[in-house]
C-alpha atoms as a PDB file:
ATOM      1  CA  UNK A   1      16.458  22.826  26.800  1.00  0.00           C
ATOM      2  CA  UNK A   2      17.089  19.623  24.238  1.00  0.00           C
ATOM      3  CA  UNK A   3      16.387  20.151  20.993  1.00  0.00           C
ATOM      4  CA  UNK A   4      13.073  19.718  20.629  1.00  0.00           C
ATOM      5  CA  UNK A   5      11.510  16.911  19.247  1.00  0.00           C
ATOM      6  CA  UNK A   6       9.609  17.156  15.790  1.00  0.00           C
ATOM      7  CA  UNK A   7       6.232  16.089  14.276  1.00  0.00           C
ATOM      8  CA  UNK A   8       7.662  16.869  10.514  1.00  0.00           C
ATOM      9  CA  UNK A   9       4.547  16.798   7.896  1.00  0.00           C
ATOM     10  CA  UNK A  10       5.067  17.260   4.468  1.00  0.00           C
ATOM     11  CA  UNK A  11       4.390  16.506   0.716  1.00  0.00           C
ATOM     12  CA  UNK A  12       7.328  14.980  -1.187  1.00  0.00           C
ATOM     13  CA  UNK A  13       7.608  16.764  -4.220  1.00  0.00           C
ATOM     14  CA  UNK A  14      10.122  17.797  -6.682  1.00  0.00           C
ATOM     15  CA  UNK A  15       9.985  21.335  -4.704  1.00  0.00           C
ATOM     16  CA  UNK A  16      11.020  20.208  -1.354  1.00  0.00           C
ATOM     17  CA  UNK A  17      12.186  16.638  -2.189  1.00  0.00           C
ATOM     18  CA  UNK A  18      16.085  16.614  -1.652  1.00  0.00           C
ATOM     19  CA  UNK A  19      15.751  19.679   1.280  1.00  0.00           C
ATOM     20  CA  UNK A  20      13.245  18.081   3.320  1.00  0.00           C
ATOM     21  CA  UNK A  21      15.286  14.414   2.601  1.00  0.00           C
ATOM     22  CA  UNK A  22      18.481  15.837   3.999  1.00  0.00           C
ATOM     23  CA  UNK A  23      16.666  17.846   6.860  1.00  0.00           C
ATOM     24  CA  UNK A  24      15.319  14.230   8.023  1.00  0.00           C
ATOM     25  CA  UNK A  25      19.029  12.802   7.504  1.00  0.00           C
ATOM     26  CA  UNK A  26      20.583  15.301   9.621  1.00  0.00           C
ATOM     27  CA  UNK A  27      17.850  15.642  12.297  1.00  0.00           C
ATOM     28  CA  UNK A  28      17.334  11.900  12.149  1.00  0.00           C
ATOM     29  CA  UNK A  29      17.359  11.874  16.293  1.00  0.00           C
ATOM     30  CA  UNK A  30      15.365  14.564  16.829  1.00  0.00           C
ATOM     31  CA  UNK A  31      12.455  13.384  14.491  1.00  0.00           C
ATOM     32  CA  UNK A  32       9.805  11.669  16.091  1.00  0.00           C
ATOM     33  CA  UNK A  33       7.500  11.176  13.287  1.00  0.00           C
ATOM     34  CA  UNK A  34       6.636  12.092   9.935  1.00  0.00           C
ATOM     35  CA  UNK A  35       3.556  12.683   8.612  1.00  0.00           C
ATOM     36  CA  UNK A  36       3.555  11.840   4.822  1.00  0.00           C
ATOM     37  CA  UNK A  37       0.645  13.894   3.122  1.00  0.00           C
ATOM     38  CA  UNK A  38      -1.756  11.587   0.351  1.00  0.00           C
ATOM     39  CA  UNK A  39      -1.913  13.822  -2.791  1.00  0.00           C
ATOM     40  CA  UNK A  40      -4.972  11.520  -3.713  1.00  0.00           C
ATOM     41  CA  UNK A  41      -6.852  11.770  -0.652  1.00  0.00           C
ATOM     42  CA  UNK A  42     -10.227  10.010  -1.369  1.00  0.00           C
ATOM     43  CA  UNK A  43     -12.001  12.372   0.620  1.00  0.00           C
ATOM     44  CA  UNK A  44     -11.285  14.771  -1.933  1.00  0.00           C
ATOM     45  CA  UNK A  45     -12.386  13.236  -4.963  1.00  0.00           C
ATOM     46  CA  UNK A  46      -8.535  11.519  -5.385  1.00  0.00           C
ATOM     47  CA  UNK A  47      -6.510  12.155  -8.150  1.00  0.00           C
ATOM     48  CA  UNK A  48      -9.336  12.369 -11.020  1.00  0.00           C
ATOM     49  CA  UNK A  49     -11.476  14.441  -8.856  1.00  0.00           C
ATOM     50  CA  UNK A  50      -8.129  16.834  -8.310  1.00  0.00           C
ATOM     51  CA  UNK A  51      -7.152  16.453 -11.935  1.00  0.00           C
ATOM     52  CA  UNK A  52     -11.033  17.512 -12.762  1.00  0.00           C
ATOM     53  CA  UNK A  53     -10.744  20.462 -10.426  1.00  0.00           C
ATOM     54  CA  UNK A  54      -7.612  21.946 -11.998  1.00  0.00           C
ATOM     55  CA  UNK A  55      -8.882  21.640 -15.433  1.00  0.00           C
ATOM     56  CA  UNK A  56     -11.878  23.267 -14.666  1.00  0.00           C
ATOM     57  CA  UNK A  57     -10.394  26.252 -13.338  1.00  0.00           C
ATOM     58  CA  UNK A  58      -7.060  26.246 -14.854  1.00  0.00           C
ATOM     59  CA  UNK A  59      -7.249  24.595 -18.288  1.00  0.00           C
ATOM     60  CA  UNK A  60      -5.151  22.221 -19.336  1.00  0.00           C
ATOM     61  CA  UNK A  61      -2.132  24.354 -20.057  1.00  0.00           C
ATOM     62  CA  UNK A  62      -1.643  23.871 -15.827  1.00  0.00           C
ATOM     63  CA  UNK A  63      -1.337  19.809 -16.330  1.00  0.00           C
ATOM     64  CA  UNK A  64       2.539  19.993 -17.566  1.00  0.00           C
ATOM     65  CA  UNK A  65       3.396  22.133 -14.327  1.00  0.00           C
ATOM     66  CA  UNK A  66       1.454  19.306 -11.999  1.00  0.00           C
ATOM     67  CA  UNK A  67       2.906  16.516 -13.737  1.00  0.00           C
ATOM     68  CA  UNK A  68       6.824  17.673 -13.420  1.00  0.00           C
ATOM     69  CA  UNK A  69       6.212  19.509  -9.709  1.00  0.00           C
ATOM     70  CA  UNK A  70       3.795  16.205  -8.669  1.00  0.00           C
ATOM     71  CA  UNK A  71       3.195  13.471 -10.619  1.00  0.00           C
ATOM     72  CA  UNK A  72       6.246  12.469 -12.088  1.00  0.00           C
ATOM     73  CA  UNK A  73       8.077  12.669  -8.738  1.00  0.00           C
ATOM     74  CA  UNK A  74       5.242   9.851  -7.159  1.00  0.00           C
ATOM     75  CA  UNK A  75       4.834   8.212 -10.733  1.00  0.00           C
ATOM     76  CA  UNK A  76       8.993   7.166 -10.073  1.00  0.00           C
ATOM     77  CA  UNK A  77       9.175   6.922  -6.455  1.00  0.00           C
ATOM     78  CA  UNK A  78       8.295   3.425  -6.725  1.00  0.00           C
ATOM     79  CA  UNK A  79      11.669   2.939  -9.312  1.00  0.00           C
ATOM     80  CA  UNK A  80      14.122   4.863  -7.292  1.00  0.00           C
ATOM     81  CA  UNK A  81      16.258   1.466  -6.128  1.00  0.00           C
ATOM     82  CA  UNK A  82      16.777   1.039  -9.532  1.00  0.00           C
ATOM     83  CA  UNK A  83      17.853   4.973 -10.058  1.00  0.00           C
ATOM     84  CA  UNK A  84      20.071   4.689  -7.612  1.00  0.00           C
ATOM     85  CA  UNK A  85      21.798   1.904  -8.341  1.00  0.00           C
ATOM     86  CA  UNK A  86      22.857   3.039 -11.875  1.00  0.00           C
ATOM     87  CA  UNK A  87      23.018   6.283 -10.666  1.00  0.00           C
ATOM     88  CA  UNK A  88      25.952   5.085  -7.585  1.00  0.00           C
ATOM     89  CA  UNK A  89      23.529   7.079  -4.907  1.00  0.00           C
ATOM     90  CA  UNK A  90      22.508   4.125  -2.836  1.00  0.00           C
ATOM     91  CA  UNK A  91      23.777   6.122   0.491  1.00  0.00           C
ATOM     92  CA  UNK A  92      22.662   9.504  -0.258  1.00  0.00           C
ATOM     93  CA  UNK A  93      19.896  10.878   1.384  1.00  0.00           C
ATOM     94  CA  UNK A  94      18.915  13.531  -0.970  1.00  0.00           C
ATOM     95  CA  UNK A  95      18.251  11.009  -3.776  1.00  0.00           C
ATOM     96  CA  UNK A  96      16.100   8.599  -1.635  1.00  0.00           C
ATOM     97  CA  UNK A  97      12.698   8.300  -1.457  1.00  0.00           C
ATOM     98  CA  UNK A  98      11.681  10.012   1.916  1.00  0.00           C
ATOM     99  CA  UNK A  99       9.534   6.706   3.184  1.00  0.00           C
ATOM    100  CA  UNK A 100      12.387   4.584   2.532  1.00  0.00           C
ATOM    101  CA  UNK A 101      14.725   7.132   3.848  1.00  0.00           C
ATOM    102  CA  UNK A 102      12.791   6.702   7.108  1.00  0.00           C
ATOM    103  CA  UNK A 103      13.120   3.219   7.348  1.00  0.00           C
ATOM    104  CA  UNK A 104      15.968   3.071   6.866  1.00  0.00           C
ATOM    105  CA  UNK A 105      16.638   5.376  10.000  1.00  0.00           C
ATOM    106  CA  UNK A 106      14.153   3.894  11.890  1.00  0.00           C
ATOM    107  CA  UNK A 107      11.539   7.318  12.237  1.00  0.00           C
ATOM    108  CA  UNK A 108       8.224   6.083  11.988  1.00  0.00           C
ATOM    109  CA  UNK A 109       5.642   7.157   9.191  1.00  0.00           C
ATOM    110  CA  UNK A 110       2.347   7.407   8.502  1.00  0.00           C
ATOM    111  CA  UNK A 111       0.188   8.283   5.610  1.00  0.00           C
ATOM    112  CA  UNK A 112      -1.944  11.332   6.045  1.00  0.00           C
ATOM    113  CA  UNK A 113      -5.408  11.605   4.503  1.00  0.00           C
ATOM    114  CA  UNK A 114      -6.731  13.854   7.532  1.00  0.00           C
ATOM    115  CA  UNK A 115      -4.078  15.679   9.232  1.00  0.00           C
ATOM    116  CA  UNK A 116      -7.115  16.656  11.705  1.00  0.00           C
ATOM    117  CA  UNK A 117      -8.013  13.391  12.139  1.00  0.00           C
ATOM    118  CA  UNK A 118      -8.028  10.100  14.397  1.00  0.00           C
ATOM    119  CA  UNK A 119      -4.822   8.701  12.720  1.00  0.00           C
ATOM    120  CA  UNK A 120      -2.917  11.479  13.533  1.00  0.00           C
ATOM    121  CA  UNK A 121      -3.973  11.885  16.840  1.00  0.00           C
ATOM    122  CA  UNK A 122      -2.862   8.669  17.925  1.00  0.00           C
ATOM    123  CA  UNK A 123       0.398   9.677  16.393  1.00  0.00           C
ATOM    124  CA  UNK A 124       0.797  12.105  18.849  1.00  0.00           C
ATOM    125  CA  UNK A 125      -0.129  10.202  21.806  1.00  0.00           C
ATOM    126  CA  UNK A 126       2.017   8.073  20.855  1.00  0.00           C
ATOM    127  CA  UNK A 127       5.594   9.736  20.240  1.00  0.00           C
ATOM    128  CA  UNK A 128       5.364  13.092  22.194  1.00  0.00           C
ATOM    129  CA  UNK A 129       6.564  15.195  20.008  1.00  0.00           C
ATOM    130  CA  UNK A 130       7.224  18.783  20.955  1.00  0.00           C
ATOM    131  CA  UNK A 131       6.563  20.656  17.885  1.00  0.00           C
ATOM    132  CA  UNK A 132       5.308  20.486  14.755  1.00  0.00           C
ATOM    133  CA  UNK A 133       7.159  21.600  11.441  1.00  0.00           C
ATOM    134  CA  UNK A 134       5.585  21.755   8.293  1.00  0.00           C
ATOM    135  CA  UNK A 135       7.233  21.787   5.061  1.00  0.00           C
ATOM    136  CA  UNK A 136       5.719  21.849   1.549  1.00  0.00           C
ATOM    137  CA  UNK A 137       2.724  20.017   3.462  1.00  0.00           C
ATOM    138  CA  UNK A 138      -1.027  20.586   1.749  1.00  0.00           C
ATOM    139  CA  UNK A 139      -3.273  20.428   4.418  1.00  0.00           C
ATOM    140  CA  UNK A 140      -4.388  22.926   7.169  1.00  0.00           C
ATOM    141  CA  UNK A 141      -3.567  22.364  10.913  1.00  0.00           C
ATOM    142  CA  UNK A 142      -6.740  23.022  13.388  1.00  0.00           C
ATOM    143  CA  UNK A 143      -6.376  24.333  16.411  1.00  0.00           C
ATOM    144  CA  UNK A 144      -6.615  21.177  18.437  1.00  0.00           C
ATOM    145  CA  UNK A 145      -4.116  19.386  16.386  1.00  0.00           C
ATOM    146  CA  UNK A 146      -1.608  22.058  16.921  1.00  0.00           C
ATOM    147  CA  UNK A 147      -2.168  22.200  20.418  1.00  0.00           C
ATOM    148  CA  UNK A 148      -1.143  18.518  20.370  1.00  0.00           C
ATOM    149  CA  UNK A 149       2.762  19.782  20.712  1.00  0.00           C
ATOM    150  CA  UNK A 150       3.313  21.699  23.677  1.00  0.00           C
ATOM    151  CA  UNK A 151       5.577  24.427  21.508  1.00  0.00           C
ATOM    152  CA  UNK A 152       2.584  24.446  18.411  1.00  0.00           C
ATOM    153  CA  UNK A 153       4.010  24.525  15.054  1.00  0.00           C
ATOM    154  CA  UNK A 154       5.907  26.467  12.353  1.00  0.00           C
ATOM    155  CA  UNK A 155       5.598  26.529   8.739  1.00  0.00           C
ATOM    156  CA  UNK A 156       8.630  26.956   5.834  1.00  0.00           C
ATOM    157  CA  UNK A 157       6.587  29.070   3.122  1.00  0.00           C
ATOM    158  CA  UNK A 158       8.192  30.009  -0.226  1.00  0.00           C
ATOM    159  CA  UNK A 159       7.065  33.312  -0.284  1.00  0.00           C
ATOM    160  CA  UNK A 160       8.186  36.761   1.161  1.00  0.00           C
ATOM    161  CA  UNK A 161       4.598  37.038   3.526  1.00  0.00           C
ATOM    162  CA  UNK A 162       2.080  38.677   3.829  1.00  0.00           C
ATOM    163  CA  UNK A 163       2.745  38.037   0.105  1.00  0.00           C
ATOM    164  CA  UNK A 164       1.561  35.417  -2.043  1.00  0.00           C
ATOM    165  CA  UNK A 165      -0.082  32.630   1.015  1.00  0.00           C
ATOM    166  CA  UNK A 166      -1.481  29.603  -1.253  1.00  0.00           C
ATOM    167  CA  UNK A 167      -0.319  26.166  -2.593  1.00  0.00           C
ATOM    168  CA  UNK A 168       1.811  27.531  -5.479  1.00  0.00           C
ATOM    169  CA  UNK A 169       3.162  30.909  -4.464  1.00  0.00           C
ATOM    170  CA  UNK A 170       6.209  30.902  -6.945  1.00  0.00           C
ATOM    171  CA  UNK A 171       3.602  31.057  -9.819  1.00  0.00           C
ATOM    172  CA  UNK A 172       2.093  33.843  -8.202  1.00  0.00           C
ATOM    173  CA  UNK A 173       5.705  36.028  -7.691  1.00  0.00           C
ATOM    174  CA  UNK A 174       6.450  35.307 -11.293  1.00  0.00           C
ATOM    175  CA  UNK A 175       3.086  36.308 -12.884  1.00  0.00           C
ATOM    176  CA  UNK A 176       3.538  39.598 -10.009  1.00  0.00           C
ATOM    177  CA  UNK A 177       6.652  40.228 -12.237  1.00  0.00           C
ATOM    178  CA  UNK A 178       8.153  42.344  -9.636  1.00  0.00           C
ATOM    179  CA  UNK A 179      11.106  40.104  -8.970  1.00  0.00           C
ATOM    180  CA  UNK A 180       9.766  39.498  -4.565  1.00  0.00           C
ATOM    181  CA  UNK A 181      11.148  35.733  -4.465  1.00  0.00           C
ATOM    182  CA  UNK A 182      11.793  34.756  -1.072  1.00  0.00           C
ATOM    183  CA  UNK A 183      11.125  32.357   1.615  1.00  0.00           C
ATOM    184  CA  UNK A 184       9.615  32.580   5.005  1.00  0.00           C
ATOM    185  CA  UNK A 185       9.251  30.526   8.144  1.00  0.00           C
ATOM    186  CA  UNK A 186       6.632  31.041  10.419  1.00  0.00           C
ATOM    187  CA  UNK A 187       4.259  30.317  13.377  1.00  0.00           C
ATOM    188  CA  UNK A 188       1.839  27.823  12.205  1.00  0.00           C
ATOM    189  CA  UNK A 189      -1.864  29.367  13.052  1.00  0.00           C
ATOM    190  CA  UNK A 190      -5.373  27.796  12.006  1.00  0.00           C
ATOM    191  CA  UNK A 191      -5.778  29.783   8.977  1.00  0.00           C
ATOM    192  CA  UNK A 192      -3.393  29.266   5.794  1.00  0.00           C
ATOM    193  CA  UNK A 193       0.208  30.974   5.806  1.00  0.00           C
ATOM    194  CA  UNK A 194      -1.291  33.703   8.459  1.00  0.00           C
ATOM    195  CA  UNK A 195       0.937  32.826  11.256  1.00  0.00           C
ATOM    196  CA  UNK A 196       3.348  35.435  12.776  1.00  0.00           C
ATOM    197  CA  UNK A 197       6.934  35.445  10.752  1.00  0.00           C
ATOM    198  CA  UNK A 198       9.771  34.270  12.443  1.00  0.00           C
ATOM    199  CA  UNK A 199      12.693  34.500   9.936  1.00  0.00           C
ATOM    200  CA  UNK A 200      12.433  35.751   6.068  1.00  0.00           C
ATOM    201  CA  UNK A 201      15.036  36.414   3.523  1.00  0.00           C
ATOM    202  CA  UNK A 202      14.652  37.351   0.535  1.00  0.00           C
ATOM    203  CA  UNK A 203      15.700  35.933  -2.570  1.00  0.00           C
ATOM    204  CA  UNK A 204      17.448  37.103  -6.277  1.00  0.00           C
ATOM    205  CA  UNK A 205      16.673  34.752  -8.944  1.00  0.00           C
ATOM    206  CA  UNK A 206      17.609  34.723 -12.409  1.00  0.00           C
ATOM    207  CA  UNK A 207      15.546  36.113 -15.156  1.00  0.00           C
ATOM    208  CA  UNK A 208      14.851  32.807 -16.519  1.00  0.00           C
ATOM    209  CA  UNK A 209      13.136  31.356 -13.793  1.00  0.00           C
ATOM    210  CA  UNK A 210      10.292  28.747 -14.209  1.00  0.00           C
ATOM    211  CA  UNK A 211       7.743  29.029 -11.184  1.00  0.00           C
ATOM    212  CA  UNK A 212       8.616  25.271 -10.524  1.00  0.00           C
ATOM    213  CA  UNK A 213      13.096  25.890 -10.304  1.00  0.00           C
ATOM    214  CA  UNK A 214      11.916  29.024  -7.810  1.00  0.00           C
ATOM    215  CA  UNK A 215      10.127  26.934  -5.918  1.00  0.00           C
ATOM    216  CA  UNK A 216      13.097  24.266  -5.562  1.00  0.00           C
ATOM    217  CA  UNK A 217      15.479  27.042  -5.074  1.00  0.00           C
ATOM    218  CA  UNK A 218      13.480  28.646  -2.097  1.00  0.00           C
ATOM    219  CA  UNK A 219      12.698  25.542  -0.387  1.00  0.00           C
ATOM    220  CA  UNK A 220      16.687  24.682  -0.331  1.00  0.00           C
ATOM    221  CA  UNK A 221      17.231  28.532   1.325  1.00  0.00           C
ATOM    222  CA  UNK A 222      14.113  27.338   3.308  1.00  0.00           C
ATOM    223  CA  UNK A 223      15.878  24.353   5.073  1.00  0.00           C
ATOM    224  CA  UNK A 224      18.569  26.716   6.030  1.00  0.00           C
ATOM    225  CA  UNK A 225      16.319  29.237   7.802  1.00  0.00           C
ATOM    226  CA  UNK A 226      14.416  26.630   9.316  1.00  0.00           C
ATOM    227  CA  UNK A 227      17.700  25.191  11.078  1.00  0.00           C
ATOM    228  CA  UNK A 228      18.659  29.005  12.295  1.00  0.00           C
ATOM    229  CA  UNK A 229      14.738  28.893  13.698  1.00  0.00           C
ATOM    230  CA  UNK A 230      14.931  25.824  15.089  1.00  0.00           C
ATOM    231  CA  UNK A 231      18.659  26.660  16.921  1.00  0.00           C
ATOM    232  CA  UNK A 232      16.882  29.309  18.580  1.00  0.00           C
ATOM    233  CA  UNK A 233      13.818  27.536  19.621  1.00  0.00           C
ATOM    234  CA  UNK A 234      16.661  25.070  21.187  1.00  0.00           C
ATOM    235  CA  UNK A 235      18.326  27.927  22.893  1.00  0.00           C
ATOM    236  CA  UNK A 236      15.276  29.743  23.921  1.00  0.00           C
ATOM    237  CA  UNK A 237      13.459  26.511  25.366  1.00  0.00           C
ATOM    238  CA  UNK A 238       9.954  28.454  23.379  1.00  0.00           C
ATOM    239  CA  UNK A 239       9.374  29.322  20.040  1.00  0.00           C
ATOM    240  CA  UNK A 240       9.603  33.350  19.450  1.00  0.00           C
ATOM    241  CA  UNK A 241       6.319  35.410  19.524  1.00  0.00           C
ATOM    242  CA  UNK A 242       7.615  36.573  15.756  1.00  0.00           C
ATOM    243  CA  UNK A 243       6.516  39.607  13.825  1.00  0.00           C
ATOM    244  CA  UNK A 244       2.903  40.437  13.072  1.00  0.00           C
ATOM    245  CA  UNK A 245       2.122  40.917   9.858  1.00  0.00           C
ATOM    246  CA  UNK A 246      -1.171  41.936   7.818  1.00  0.00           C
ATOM    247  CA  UNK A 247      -3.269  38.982   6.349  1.00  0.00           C
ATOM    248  CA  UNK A 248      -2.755  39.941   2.787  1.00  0.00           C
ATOM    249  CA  UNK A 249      -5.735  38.451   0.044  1.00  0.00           C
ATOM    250  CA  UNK A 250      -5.487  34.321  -0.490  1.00  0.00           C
ATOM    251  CA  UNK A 251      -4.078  33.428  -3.879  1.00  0.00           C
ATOM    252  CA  UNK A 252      -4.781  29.969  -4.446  1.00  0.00           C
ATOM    253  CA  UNK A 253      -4.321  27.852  -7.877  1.00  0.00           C
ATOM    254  CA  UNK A 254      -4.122  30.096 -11.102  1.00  0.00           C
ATOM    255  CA  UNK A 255      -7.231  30.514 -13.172  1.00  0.00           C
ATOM    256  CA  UNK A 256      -7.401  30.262 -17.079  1.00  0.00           C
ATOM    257  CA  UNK A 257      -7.011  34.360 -17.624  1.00  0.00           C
ATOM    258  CA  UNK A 258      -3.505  34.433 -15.511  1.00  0.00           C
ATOM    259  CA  UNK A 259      -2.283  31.643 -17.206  1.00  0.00           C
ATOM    260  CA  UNK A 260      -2.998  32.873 -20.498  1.00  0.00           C
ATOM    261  CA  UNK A 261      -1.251  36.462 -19.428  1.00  0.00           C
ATOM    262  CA  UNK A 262       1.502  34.571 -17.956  1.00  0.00           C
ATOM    263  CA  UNK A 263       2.077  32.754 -21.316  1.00  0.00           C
ATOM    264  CA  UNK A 264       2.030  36.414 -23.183  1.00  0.00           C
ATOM    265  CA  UNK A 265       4.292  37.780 -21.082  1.00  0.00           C
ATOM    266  CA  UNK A 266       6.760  34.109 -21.502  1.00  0.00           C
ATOM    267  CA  UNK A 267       6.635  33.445 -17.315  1.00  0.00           C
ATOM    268  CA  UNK A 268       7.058  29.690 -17.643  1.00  0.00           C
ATOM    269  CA  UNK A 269       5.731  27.662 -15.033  1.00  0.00           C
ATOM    270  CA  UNK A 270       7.763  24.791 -16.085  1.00  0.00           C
ATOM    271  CA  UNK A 271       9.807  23.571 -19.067  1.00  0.00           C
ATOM    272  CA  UNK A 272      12.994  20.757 -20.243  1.00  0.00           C
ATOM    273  CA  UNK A 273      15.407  21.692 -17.249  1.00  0.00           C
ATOM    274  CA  UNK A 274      12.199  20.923 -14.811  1.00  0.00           C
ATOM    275  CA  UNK A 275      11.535  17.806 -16.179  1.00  0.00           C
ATOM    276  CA  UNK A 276      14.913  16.508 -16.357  1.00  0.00           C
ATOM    277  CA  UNK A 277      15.137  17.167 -12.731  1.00  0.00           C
ATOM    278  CA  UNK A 278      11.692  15.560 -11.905  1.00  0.00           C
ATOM    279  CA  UNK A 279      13.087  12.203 -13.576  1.00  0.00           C
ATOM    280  CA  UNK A 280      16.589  12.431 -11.728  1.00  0.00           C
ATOM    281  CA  UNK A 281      15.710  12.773  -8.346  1.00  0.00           C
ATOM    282  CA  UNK A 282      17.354   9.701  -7.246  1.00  0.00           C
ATOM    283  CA  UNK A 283      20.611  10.850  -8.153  1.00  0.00           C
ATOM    284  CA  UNK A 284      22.830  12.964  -5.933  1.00  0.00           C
ATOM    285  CA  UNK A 285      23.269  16.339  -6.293  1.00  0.00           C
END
């Protein structure tokens, strides 16, 4: 069959930023919409209910890592013209803001509050797409919306599942200390990161590692493995049953006590390096 075409959602973030920007550069013809994910979705409280949240639970030893992985990223976006000009990466994909990189190849967007909802739907309807790939996207797919594509969905996931499902899995690995980095794509199912595995590799990382440079690190090796996936789906004309897996416990946003552990044991989440990258990302590589 063709290559299928794609309903890509996702969160632009200093994790996935420059591999998701490059994905949409080099699938540009095969993309028939993107779904851009609101991190300040008002049905959630936006960003002070979010910040409020995190504080509660985490403390506020958790706001550096959100402010490098999240905020500084969106806090810039609107400045990246000006980053790339001094920076001479006007043309390069990787350093351009993924709405404008869009545009500027004529995929259409939208803004997602509700990735269940009416908005979205209408999306569909409206550009056929044949499957839906998620990647570094915050929301959870229901059944009907997935059945929206004729093929369903499929997931890139930073983590070696059944290990470590949740929003920040590279914290997770790192507080683990057992050195099980990897990355995983998947069949998206109505339940988070449960979906059958379709291609995983693990990943060596150095000692040093901040939970926020794994996380950049594994969604670059995730790109890859999602264009081996999506070959096959090509070939195939289906996407693969995939391997079954147990649902292994949900481990969603640290609390206080790991934190504190984490900072015992010196398992950054984030630090200088991080940062520096967060403020460059309209630069090439």
């Amino acid at each position: 069959m063709p290559a299928p075409r794609l309903a890509l959602f996702a969160l632009e973030a200093l994790p996935n930023a420059r591999a998701v920007r490059r994905f949409v550069a080099d699938r540009a013809a095969q993309i028939a919409f993107v779904g851009l994910s609101n991190a300040e979705r008002p049905a959630t409280g936006g960003l002070t209910g979010q910040v409020r949240r995190h504080l509660v639970r985490s403390g506020a030893g958790f706001l550096p890592y959100l402010a490098v992985n999240f905020g500084l990223p969106d806090l810039l976006r609107p400045l990246a013209p000006l980053g790339q000009r001094l920076a001479g990466s006007l043309d390069a994909p990787e350093a351009t803001p993924l709405a404008v990189l869009c545009r500027r190849l004529g995929i259409p967007t939208l803004v997602v509050d509700d990735v269940n909802g009416p908005e979205v739907a209408r999306a569909f309807a409206a550009h056929a797409p044949d499957l839906i790939v998620a990647f570094h996207f915050d929301q959870i797919f229901s059944e009907p919306t997935l059945a929206r594509a004729p093929l369903g969905g499929i997931n890139v996931h930073p983590s070696l599942l059944p290990l470590h499902r949740g929003p920040v899995p590279t914290i997770h690995a790192l507080a683990d200390a057992t050195g099980e980095f990897g990355v995983t794509v998947h069949r998206l199912a109505a339940a988070i990161d449960a979906g059958a595995i379709l291609a995983q590799e693990a990943i060596a990382l150095p000692d040093d590692i901040t939970a926020t440079r794994a996380a950049v690190r594994l969604h670059a090796q995730g790109r890859i493995l999602l264009d081996r996936v999506l070959g096959q789906i090509a070939t195939e004309g289906t996407v693969p049953p995939g391997r079954s897996v147990p649902v292994l416990p949900y481990r969603g946003f640290p609390d206080r006590a790991l934190l504190a552990r984490m900072r015992r044991e010196g398992r950054r989440l984030t630090d200088a390096r991080d940062l520096r990258d967060a403020m460059t990302l309209s630069r090439k590589d």
